[in-house]
C-alpha atoms as a PDB file:
ATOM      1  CA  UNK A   1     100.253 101.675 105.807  1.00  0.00           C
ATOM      2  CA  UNK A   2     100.863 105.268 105.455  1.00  0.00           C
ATOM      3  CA  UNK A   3      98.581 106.819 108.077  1.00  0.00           C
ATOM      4  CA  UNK A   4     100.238 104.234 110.897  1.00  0.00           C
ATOM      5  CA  UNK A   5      97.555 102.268 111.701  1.00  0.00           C
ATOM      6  CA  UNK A   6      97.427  98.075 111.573  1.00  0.00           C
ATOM      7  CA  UNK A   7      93.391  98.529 111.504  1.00  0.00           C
ATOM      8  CA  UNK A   8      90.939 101.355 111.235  1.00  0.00           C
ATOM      9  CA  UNK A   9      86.982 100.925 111.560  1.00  0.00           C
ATOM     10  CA  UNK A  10      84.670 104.395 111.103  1.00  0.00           C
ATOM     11  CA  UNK A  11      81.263 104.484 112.275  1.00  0.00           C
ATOM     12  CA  UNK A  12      79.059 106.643 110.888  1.00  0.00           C
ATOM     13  CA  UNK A  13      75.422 107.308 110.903  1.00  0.00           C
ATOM     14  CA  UNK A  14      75.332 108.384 107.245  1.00  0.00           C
ATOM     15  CA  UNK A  15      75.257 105.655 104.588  1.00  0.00           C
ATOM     16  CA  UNK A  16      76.571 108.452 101.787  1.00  0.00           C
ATOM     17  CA  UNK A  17      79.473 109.431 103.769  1.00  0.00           C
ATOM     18  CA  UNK A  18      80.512 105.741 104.327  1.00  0.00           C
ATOM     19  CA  UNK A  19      80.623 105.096 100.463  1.00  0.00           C
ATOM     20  CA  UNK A  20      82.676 108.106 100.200  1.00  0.00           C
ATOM     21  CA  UNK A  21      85.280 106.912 102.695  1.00  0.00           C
ATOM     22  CA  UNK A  22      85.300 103.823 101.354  1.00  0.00           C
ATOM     23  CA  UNK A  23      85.901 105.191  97.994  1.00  0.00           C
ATOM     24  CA  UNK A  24      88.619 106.487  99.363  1.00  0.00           C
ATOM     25  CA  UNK A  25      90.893 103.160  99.348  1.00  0.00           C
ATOM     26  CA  UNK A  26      92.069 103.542 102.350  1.00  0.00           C
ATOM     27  CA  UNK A  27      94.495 100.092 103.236  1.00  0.00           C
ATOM     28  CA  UNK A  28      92.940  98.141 106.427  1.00  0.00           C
ATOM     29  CA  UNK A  29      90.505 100.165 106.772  1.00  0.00           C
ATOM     30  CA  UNK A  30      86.644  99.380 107.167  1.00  0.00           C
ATOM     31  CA  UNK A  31      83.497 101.395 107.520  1.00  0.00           C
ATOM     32  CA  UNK A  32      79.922 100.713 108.530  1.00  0.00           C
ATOM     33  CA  UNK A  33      76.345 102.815 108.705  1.00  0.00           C
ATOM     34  CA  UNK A  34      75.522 102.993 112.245  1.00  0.00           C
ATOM     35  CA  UNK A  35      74.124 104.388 114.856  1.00  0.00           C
ATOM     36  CA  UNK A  36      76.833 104.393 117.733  1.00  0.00           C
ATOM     37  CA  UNK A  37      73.805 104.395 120.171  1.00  0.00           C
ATOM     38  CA  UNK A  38      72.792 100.764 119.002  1.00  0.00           C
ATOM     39  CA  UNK A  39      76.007  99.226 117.448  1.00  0.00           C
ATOM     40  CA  UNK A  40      77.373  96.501 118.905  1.00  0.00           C
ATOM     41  CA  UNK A  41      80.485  94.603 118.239  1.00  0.00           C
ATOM     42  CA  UNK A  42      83.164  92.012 119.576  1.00  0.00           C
ATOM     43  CA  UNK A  43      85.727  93.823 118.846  1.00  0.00           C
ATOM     44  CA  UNK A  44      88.592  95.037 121.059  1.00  0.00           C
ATOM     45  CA  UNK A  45      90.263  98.834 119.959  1.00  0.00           C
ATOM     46  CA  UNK A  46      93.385 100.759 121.177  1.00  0.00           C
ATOM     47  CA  UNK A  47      91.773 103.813 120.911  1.00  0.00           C
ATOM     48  CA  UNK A  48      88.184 104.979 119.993  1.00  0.00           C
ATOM     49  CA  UNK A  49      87.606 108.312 118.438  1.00  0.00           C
ATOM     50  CA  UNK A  50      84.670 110.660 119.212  1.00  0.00           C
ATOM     51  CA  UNK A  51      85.395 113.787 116.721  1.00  0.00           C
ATOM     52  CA  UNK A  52      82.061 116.023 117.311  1.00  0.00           C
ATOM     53  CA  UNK A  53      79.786 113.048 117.213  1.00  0.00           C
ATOM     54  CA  UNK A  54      78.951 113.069 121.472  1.00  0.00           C
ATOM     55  CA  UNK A  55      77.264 116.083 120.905  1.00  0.00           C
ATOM     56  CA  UNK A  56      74.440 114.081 119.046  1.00  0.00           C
ATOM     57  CA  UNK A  57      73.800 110.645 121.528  1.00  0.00           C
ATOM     58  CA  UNK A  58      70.884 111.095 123.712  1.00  0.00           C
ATOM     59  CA  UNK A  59      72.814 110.095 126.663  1.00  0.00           C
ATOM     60  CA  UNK A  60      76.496 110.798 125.796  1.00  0.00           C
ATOM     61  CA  UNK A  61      77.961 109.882 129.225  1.00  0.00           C
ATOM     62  CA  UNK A  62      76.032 106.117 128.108  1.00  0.00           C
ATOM     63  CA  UNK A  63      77.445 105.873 125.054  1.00  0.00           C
ATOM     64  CA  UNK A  64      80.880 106.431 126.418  1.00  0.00           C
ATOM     65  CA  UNK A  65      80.223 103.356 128.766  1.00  0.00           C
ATOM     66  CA  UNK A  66      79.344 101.307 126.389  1.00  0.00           C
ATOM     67  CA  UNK A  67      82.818 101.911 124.702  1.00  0.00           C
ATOM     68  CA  UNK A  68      85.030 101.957 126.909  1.00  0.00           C
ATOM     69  CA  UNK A  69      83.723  98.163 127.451  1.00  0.00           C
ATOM     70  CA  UNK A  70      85.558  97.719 123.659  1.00  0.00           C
ATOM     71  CA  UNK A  71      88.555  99.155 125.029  1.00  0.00           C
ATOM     72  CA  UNK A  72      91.894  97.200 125.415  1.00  0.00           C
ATOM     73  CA  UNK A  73      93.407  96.923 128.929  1.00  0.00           C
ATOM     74  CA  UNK A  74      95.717 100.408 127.793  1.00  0.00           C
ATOM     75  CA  UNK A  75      93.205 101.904 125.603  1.00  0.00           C
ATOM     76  CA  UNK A  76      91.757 104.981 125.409  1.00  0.00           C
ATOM     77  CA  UNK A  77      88.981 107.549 124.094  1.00  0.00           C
ATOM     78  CA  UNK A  78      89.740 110.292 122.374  1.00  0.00           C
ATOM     79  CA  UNK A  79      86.947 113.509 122.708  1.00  0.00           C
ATOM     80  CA  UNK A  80      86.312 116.167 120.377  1.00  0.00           C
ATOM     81  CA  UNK A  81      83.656 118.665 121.178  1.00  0.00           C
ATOM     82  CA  UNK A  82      83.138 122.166 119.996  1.00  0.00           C
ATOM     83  CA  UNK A  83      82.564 124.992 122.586  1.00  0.00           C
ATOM     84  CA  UNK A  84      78.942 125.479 122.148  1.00  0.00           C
ATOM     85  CA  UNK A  85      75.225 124.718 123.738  1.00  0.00           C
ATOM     86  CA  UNK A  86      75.144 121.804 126.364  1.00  0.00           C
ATOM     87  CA  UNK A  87      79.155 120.732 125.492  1.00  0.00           C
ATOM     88  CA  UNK A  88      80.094 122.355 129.015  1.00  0.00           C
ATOM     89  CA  UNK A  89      77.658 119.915 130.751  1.00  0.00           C
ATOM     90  CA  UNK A  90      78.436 116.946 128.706  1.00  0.00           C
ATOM     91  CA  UNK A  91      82.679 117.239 129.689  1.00  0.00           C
ATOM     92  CA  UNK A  92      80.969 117.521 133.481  1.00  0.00           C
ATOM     93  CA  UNK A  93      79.585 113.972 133.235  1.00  0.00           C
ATOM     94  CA  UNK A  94      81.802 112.218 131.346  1.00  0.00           C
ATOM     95  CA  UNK A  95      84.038 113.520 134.468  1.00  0.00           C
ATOM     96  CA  UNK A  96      82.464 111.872 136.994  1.00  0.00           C
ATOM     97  CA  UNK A  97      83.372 108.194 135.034  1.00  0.00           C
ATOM     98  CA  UNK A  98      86.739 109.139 132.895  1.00  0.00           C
ATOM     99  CA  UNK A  99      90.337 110.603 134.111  1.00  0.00           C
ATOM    100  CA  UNK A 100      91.069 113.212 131.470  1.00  0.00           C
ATOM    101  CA  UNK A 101      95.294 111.753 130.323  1.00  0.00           C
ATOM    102  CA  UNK A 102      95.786 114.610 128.018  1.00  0.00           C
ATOM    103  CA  UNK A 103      93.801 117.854 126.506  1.00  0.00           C
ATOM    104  CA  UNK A 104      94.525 120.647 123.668  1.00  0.00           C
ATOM    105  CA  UNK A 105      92.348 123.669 122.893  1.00  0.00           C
ATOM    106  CA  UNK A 106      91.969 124.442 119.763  1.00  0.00           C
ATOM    107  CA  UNK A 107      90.856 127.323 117.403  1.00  0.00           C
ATOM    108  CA  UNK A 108      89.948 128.720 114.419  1.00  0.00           C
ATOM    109  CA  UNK A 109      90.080 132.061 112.475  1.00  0.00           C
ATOM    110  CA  UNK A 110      86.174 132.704 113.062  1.00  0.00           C
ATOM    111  CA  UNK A 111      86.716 132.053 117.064  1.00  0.00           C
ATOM    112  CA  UNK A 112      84.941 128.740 117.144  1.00  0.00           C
ATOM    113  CA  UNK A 113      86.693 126.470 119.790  1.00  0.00           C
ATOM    114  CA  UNK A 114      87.099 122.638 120.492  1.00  0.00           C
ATOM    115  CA  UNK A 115      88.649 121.273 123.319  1.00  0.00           C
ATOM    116  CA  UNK A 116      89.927 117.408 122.507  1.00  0.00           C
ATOM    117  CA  UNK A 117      90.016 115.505 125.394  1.00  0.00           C
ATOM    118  CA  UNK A 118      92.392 112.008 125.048  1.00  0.00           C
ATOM    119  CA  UNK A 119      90.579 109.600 128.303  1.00  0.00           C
ATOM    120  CA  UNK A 120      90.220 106.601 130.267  1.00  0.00           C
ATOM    121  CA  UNK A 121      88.036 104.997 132.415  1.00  0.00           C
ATOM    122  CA  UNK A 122      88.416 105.755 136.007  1.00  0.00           C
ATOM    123  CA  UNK A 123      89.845 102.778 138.302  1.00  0.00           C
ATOM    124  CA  UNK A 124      87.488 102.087 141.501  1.00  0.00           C
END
């Protein structure tokens, strides 16, 4: 597989951006229309990928939660939020239940910025 992974499963909650990714041929990968607020599964992951989807859950800190429960023993969640509205608050919550392993800032030519966040759930 040339993009490294053994398995790959997209969420999203639009039905016409699913059949364009899976248009897209993509080897071991699979994609379903969801919404990550009330999809379930059975599955285990290495890593789960938010990429500026949070921003959207009514209770993002929740959703997070939820799965992490998915999460291998080593696993972790990978954030992507841009810099704007509530973002600020949501990064303070998820806080209080993840320990932040690694973090990049990044930016574009109009000045927009993301921070990326790469966590795991807390031990208590």
């Amino acid at each position: 597989n040339r993009f490294g992974f053994s398995s790959y499963l997209g969420l999203d909650l639009s039905a016409d951006a699913i059949k364009k990714a899976q248009s897209l041929g993509v080897t071991n990968a699979g994609f379903a229309a969801a919404d990550f607020e009330d999809w379930h599964t059975d599955r285990r992951f290495d890593i789960i990928v938010f990429n500026e989807s949070l921003c959207y859950a009514r209770r993002p800190e929740n959703v997070l939660l939820r799965f992490a429960g998915w999460l291998e023993q080593d696993g972790f969640i990978i954030v992507s939020l841009c810099r704007y509205g509530n973002h600020g608050l949501i990064w303070q919550n998820l806080c209080k239940h993840f320990a932040v392993v690694d973090s990049t800032t990044v930016e574009n030519k109009k000045q927009q910025v993301w921070d990326v966040r790469v966590v795991r759930p807390k031990v208590v």
